[in-house]
PDB file of N, CA and C in Angstrom:
ATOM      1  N   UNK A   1     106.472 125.566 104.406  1.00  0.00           N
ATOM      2  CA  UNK A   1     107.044 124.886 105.545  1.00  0.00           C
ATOM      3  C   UNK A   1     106.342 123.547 105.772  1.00  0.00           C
ATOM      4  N   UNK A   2     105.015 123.598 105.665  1.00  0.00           N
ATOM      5  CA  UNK A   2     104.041 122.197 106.013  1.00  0.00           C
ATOM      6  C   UNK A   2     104.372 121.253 104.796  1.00  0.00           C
ATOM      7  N   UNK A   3     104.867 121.702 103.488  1.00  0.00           N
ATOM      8  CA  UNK A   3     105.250 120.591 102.562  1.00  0.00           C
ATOM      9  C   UNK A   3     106.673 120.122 103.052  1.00  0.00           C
ATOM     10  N   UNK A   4     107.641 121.227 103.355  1.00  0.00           N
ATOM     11  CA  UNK A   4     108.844 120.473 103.614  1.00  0.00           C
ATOM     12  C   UNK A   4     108.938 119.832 104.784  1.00  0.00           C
ATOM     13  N   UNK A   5     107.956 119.780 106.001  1.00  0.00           N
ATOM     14  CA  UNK A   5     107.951 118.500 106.729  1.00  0.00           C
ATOM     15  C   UNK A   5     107.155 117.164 106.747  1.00  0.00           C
ATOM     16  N   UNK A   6     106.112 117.462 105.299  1.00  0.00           N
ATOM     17  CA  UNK A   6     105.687 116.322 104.542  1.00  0.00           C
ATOM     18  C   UNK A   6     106.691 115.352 104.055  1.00  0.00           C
ATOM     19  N   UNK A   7     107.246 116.083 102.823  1.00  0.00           N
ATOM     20  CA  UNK A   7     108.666 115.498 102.353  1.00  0.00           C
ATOM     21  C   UNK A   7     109.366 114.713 103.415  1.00  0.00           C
ATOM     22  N   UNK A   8     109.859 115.136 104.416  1.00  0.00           N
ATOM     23  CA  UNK A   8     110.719 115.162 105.403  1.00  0.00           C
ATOM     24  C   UNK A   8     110.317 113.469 106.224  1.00  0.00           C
ATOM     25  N   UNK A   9     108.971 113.917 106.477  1.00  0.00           N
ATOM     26  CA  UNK A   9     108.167 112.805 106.981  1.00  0.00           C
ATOM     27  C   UNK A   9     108.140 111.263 106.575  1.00  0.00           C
ATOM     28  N   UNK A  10     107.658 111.566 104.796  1.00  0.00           N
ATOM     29  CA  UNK A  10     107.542 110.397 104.032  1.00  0.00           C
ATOM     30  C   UNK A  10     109.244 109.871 103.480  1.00  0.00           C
ATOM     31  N   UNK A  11     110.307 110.454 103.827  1.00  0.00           N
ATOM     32  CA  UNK A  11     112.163 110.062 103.627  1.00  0.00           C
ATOM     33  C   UNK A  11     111.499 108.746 104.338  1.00  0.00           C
ATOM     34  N   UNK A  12     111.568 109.384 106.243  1.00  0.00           N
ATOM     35  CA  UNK A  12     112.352 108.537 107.145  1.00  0.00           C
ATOM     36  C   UNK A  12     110.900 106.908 106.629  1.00  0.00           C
ATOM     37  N   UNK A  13     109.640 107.207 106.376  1.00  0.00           N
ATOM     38  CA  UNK A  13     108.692 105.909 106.670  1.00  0.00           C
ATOM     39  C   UNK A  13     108.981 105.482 105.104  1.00  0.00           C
ATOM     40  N   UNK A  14     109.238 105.670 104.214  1.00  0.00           N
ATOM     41  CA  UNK A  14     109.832 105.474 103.150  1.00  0.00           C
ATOM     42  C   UNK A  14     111.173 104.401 103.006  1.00  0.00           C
ATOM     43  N   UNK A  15     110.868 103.186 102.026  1.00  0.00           N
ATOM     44  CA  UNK A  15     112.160 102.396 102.247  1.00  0.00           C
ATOM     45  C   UNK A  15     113.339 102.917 101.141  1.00  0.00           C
ATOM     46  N   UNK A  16     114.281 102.749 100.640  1.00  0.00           N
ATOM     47  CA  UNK A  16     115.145 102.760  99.770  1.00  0.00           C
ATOM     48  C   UNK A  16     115.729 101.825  98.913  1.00  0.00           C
ATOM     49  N   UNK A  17     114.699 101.073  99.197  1.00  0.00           N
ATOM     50  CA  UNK A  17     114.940  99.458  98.602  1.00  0.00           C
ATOM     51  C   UNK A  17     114.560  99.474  97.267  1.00  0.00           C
ATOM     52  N   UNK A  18     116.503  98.643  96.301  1.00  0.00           N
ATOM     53  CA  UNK A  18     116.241  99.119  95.155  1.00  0.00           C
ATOM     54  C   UNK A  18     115.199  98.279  94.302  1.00  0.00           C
ATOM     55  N   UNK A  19     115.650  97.132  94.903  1.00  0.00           N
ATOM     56  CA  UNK A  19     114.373  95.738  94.558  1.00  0.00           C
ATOM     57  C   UNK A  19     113.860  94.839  95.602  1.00  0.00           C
ATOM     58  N   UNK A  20     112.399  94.762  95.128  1.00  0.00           N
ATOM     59  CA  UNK A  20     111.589  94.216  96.182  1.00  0.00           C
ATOM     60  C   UNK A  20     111.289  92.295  95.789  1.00  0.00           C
ATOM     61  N   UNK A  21     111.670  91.904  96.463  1.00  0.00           N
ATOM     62  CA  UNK A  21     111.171  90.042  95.678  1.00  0.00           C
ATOM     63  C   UNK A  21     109.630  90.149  94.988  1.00  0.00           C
ATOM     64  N   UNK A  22     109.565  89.487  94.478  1.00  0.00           N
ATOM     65  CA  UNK A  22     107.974  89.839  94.481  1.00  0.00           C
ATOM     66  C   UNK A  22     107.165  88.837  95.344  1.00  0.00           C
ATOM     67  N   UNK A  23     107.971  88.068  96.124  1.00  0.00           N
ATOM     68  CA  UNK A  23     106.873  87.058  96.962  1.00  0.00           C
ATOM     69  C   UNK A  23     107.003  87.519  98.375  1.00  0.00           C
ATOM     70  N   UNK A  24     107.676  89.052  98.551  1.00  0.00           N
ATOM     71  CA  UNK A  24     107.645  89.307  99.765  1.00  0.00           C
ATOM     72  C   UNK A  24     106.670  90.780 100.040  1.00  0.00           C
ATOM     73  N   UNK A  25     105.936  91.169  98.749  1.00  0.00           N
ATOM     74  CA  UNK A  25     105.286  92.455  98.543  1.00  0.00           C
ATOM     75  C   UNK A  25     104.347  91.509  99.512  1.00  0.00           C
ATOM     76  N   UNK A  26     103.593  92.314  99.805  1.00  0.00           N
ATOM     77  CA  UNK A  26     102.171  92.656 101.021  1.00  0.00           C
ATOM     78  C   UNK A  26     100.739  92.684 100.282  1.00  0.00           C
ATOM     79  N   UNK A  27     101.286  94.204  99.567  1.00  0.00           N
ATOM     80  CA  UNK A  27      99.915  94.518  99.054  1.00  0.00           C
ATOM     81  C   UNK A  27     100.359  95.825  98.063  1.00  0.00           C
ATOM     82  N   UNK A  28      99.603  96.151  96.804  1.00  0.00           N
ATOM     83  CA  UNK A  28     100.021  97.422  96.280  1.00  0.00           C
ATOM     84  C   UNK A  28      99.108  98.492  95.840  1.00  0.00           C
ATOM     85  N   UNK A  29      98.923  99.651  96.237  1.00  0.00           N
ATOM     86  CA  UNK A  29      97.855 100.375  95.806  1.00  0.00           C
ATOM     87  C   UNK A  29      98.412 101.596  94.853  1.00  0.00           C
ATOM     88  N   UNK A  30      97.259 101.984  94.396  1.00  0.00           N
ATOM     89  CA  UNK A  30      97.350 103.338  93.007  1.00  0.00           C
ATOM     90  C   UNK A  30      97.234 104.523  93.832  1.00  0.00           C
ATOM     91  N   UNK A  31      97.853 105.641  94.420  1.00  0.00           N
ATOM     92  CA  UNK A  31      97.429 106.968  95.174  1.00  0.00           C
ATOM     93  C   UNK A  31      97.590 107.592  93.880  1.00  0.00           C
ATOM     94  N   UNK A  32      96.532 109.070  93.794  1.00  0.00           N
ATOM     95  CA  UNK A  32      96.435 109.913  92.683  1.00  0.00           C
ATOM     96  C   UNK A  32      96.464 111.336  93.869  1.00  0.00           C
ATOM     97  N   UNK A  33      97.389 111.631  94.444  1.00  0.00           N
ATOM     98  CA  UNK A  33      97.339 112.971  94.993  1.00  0.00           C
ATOM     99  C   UNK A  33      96.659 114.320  93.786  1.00  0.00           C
ATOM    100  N   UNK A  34      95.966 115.169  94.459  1.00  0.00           N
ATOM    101  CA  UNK A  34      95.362 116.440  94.042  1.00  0.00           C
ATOM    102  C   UNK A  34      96.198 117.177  93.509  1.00  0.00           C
ATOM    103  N   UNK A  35      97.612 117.152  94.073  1.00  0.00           N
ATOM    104  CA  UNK A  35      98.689 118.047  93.566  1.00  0.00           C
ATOM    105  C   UNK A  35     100.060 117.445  93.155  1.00  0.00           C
ATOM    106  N   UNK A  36      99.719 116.590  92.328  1.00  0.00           N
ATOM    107  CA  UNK A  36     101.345 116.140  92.370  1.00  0.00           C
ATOM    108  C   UNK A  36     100.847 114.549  91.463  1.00  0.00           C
ATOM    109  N   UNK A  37     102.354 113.977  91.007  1.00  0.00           N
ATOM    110  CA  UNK A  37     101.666 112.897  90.325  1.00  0.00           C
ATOM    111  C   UNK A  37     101.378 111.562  91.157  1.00  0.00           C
ATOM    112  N   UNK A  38     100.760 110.647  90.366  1.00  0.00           N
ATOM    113  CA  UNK A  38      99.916 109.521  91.138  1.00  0.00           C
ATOM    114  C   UNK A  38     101.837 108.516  91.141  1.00  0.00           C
ATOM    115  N   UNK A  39     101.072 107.650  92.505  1.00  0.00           N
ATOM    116  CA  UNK A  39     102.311 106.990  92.580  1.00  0.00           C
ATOM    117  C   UNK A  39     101.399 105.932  93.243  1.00  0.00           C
ATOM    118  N   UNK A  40     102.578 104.789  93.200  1.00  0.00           N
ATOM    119  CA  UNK A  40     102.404 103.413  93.520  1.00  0.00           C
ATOM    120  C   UNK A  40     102.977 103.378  95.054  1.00  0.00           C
ATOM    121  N   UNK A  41     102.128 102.746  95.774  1.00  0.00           N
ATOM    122  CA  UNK A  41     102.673 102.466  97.499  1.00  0.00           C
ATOM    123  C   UNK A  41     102.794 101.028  97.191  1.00  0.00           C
ATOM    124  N   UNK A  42     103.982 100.405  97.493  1.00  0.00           N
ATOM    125  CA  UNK A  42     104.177  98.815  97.660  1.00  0.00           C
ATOM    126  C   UNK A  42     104.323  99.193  99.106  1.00  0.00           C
ATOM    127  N   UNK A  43     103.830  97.578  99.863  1.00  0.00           N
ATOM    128  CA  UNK A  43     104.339  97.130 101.411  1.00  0.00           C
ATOM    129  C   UNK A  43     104.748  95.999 101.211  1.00  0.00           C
ATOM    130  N   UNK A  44     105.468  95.686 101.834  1.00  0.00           N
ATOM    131  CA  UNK A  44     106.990  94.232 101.769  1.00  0.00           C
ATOM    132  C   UNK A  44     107.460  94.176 103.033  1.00  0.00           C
ATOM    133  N   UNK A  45     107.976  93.080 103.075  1.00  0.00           N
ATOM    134  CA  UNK A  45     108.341  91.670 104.187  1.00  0.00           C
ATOM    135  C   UNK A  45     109.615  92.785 104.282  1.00  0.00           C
ATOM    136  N   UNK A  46     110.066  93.438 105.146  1.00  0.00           N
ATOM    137  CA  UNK A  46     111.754  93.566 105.225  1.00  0.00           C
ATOM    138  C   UNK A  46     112.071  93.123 106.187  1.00  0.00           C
ATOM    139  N   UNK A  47     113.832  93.110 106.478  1.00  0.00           N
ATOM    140  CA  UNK A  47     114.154  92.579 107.691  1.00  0.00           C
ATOM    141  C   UNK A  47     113.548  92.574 108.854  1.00  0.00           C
ATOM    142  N   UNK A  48     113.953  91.022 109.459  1.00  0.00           N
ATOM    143  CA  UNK A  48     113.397  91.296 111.048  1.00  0.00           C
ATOM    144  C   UNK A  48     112.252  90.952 111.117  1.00  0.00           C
ATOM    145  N   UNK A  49     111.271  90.975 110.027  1.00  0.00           N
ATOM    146  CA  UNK A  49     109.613  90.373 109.951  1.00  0.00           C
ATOM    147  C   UNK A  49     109.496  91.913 109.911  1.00  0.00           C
ATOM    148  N   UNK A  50     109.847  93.226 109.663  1.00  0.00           N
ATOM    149  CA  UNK A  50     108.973  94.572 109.713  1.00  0.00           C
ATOM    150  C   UNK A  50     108.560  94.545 108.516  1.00  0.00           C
ATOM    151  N   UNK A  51     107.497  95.160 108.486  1.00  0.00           N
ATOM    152  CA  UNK A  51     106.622  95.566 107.018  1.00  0.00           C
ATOM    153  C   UNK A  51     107.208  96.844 106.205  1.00  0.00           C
ATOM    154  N   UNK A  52     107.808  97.071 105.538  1.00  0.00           N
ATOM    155  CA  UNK A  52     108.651  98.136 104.829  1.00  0.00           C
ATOM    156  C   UNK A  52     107.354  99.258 103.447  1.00  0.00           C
ATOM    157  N   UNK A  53     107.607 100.044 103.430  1.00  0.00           N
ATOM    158  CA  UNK A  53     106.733 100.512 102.353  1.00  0.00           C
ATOM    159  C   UNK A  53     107.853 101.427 101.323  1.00  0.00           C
ATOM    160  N   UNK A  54     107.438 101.365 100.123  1.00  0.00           N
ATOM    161  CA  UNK A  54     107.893 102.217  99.243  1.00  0.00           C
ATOM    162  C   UNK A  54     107.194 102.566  98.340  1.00  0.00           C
ATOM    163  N   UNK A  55     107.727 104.300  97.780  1.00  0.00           N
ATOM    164  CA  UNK A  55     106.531 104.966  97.381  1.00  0.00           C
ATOM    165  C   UNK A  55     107.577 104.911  95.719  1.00  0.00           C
ATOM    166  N   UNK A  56     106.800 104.784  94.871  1.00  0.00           N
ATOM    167  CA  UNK A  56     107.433 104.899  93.088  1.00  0.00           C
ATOM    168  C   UNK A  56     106.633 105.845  92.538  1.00  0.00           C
ATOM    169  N   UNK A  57     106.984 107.023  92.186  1.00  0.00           N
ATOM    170  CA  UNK A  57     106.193 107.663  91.115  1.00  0.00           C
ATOM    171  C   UNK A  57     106.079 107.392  90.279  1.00  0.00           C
ATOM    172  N   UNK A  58     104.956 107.860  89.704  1.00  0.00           N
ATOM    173  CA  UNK A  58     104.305 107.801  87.865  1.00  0.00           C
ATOM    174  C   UNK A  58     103.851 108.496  87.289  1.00  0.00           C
ATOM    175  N   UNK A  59     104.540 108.741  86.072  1.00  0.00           N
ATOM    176  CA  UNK A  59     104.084 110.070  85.190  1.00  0.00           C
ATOM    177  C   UNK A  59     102.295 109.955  84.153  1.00  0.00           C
ATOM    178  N   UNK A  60     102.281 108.081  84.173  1.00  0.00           N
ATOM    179  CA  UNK A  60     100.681 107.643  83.682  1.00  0.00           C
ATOM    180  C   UNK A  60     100.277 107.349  84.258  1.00  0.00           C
ATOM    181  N   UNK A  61      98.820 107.893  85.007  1.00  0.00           N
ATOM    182  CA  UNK A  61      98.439 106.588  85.733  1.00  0.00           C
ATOM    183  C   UNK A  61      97.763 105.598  85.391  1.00  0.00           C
ATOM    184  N   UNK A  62      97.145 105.697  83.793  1.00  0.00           N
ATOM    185  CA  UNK A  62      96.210 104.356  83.504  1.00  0.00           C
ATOM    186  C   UNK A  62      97.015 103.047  83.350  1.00  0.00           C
ATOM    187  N   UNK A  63      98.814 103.728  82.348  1.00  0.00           N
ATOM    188  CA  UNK A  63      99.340 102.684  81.920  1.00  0.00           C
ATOM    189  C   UNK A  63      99.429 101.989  83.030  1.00  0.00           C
ATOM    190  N   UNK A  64     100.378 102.352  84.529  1.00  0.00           N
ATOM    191  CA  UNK A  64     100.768 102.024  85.199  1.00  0.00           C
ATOM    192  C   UNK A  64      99.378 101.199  85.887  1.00  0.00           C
ATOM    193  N   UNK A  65      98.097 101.575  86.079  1.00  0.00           N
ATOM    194  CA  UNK A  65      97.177 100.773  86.722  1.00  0.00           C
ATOM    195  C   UNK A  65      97.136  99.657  85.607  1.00  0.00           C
ATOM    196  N   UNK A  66      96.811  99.768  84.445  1.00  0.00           N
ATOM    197  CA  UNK A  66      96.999  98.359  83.943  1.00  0.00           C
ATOM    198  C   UNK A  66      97.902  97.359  83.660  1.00  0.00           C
ATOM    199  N   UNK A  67      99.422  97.830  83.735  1.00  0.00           N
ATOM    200  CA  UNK A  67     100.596  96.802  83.892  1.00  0.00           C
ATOM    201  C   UNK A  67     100.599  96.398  85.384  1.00  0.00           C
ATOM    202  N   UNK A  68     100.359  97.271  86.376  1.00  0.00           N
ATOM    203  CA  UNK A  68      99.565  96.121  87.950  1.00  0.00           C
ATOM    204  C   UNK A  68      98.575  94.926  88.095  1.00  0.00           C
ATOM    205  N   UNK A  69      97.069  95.074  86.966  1.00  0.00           N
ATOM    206  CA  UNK A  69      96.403  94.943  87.045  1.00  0.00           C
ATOM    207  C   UNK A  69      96.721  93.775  85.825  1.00  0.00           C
ATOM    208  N   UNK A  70      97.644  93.683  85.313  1.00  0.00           N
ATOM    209  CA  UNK A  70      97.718  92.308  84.319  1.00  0.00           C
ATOM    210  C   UNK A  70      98.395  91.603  85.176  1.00  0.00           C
ATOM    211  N   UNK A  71      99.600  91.910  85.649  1.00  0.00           N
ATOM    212  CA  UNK A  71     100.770  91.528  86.616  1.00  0.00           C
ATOM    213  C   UNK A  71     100.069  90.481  88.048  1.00  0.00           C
ATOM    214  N   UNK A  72      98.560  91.212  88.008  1.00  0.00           N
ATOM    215  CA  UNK A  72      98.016  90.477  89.241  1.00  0.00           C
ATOM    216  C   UNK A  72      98.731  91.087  90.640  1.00  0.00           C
ATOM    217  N   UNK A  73      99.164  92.438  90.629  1.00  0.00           N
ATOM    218  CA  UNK A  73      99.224  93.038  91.836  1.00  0.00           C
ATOM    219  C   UNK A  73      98.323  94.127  92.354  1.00  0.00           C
ATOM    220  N   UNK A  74      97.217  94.144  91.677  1.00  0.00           N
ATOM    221  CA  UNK A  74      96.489  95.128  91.613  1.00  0.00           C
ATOM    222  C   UNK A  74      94.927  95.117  91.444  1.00  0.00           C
ATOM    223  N   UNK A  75      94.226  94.631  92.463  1.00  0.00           N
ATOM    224  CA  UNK A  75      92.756  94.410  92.175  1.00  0.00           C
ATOM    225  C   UNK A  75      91.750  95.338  91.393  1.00  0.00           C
ATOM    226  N   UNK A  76      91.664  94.832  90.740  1.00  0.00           N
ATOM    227  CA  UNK A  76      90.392  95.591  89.757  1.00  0.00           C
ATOM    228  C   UNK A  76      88.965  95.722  90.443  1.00  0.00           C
TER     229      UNK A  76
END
C-alpha cells in the first residue's frame, strides 16, 4: 500500500514533458534508489515561470552518468 501511494505521489509532482529545451533545464542529478533502478531527476523552466521536474529511468548508471557528464549537465 505505502509503494502504491509513492507511485501515486511522484505521477501528480512528476511532469510529462516529452522534450525539455535544454536552455530551460535548472539542474540535473543521478538518484540510485536501494530498490529499483537509478534514474535521472531533470528541473526545468515550465509554464508560468513554475519549476517542472521529470524523472527518466536508467537501466546503466555509469553510461548514463558519463553521457551527462560529457554533455556538461552533470557535475563531476
Amino acid at each position: 500500500m505505502f509503494l502504491s501511494f509513492v507511485r501515486i505521489k511522484e505521477g501528480f509532482i512528476s511532469s510529462d514533458t516529452p522534450t525539455i529545451p535544454r536552455n530551460k533545464i535548472k539542474s540535473v542529478y543521478l538518484k540510485s534508489p536501494m530498490f529499483s533502478y537509478p534514474r535521472v531527476v531533470v528541473y526545468f523552466d515550465g509554464p508560468e515561470g513554475k519549476v517542472l521536474r521529470r524523472n527518466i529511468s536508467v537501466k546503466y548508471k555509469k553510461e548514463a552518468e558519463q553521457i551527462l557528464t560529457e554533455e556538461g549537465l552533470l557535475k563531476s
